[in-house]
N, C-alpha and C. Protein backbone atom coordinates (compact mmCIF):
# COMPACT_ATOMS: atom_id res chain seq x y z
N UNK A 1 0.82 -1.20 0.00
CA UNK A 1 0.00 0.00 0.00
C UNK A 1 0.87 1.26 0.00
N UNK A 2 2.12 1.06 0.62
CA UNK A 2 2.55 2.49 0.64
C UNK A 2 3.47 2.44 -0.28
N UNK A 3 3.58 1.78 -1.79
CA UNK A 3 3.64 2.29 -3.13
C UNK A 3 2.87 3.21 -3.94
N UNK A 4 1.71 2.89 -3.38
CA UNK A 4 0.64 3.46 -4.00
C UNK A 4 0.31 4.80 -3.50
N UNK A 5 0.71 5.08 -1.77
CA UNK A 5 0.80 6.56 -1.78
C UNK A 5 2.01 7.16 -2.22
N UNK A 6 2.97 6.55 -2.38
CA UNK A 6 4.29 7.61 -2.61
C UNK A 6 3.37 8.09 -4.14
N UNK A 7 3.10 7.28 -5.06
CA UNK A 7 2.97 7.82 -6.11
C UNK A 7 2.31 8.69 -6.40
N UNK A 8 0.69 8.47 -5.62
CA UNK A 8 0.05 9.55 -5.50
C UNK A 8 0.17 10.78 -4.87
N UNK A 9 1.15 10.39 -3.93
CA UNK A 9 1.72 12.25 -3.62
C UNK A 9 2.52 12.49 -4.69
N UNK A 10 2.97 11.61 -5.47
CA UNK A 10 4.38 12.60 -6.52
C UNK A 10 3.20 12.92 -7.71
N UNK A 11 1.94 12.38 -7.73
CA UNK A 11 1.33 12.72 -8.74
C UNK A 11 0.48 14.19 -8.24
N UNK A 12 0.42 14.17 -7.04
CA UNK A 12 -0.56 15.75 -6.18
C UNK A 12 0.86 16.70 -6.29
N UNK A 13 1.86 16.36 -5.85
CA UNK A 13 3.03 17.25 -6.29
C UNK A 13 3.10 17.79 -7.63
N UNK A 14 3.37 16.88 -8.51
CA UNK A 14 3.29 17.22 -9.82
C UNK A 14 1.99 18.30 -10.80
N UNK A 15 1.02 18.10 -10.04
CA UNK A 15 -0.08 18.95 -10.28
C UNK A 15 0.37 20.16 -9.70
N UNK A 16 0.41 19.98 -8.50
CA UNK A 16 0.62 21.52 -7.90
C UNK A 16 1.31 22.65 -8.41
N UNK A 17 3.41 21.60 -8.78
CA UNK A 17 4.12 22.41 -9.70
C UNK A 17 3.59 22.75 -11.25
N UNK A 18 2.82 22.02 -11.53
CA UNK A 18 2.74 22.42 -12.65
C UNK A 18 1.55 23.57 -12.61
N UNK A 19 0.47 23.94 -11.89
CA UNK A 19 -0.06 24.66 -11.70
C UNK A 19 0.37 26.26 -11.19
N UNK A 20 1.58 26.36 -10.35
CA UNK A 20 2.52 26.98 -9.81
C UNK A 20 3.32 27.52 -11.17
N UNK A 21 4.26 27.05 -11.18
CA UNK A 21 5.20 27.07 -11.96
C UNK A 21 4.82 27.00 -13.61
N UNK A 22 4.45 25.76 -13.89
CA UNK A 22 4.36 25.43 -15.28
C UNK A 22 3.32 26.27 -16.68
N UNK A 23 2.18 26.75 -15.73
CA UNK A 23 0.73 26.83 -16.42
C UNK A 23 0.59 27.35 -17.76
N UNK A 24 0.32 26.75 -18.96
CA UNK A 24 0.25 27.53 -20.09
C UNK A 24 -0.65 28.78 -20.59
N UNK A 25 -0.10 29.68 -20.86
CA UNK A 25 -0.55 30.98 -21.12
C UNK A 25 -1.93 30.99 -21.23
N UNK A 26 -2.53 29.88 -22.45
CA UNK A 26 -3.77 29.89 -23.19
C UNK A 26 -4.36 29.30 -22.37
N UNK A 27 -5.69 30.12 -21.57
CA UNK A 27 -6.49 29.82 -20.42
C UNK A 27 -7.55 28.38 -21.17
N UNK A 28 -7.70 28.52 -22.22
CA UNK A 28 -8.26 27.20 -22.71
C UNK A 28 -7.63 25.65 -22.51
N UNK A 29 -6.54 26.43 -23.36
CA UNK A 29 -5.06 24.83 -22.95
C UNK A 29 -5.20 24.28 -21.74
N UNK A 30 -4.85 25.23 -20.86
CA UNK A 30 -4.15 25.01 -19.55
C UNK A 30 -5.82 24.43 -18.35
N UNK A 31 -7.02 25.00 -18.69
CA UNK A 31 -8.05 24.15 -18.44
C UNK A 31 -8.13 22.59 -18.77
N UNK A 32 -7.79 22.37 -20.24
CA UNK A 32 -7.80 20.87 -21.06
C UNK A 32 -6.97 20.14 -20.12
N UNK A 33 -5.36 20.77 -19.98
CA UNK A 33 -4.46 20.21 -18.97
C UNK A 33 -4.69 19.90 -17.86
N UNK A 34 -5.72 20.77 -17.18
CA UNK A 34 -5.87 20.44 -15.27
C UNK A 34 -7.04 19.49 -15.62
N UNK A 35 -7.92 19.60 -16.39
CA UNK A 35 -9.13 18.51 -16.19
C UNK A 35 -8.55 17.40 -16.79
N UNK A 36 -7.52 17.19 -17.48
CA UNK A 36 -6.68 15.55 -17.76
C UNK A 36 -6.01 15.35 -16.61
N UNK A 37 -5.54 15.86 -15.80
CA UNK A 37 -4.80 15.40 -14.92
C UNK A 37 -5.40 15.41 -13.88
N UNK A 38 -6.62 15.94 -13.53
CA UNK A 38 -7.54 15.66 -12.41
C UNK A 38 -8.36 14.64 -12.75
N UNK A 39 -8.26 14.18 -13.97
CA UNK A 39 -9.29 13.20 -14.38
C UNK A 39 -7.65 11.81 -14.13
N UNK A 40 -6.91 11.49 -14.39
CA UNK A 40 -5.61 10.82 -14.15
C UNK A 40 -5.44 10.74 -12.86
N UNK A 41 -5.64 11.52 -12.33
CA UNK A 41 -5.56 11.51 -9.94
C UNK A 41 -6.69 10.78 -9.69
N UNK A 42 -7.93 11.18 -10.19
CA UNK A 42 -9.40 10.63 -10.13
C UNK A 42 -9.14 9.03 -10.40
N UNK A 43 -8.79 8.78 -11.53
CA UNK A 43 -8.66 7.22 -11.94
C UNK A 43 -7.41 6.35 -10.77
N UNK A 44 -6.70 7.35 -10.50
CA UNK A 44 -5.51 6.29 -9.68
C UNK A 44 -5.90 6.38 -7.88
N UNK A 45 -6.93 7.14 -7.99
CA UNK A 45 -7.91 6.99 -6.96
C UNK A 45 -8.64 5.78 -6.74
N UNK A 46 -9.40 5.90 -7.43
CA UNK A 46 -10.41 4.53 -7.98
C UNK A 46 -9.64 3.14 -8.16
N UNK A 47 -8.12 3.13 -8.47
CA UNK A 47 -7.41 1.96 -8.61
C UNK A 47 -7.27 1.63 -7.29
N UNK A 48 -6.78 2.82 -6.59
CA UNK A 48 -6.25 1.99 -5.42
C UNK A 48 -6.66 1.80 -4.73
N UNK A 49 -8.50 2.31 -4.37
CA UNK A 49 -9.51 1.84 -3.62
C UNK A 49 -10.01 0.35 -3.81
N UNK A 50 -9.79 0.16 -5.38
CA UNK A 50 -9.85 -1.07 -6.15
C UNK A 50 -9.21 -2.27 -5.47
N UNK A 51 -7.82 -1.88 -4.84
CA UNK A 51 -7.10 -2.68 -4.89
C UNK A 51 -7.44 -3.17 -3.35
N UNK A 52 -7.52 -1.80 -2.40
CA UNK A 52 -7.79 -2.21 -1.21
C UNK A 52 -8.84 -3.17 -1.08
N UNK A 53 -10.01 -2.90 -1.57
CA UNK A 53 -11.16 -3.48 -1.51
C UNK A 53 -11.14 -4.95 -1.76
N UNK A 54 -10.04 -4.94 -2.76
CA UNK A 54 -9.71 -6.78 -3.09
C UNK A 54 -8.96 -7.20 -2.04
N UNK A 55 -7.79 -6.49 -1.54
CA UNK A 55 -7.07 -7.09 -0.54
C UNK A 55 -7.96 -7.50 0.31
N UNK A 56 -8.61 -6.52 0.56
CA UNK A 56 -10.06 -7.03 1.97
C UNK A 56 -10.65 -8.27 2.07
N UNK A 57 -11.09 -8.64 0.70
CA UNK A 57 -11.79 -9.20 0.56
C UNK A 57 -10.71 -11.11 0.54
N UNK A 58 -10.01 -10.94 0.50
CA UNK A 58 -9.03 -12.00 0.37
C UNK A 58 -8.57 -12.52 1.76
């Protein structure tokens, strides 16, 4: 399990800097960009609830 948080903090990190730091000029772009990558946190959410839920169940 605690693979699965390191990654997801380097993936909440990685959002942050790139929100910080990175953000592309074109307020359209840079929308497309945060809702892919909030939609990418969202899914590795759902995996690893996935996973717990199986461990449980085993």
């Amino acid at each position: 399990m605690k693979p699965h948080l390191i990654i997801f903090g380097i993936l909440i990190a990685g959002f942050i800097i790139y929100n910080l730091f990175f953000a592309v000029s074109d307020d359209r772009m840079n929308t497309l960009i945060n809702i892919v990558y909030a939609s990418i946190l969202f899914g590795y959410i759902s995996f690893v609830a996935f996973t717990v839920l199986r461990k449980m169940k085993k």
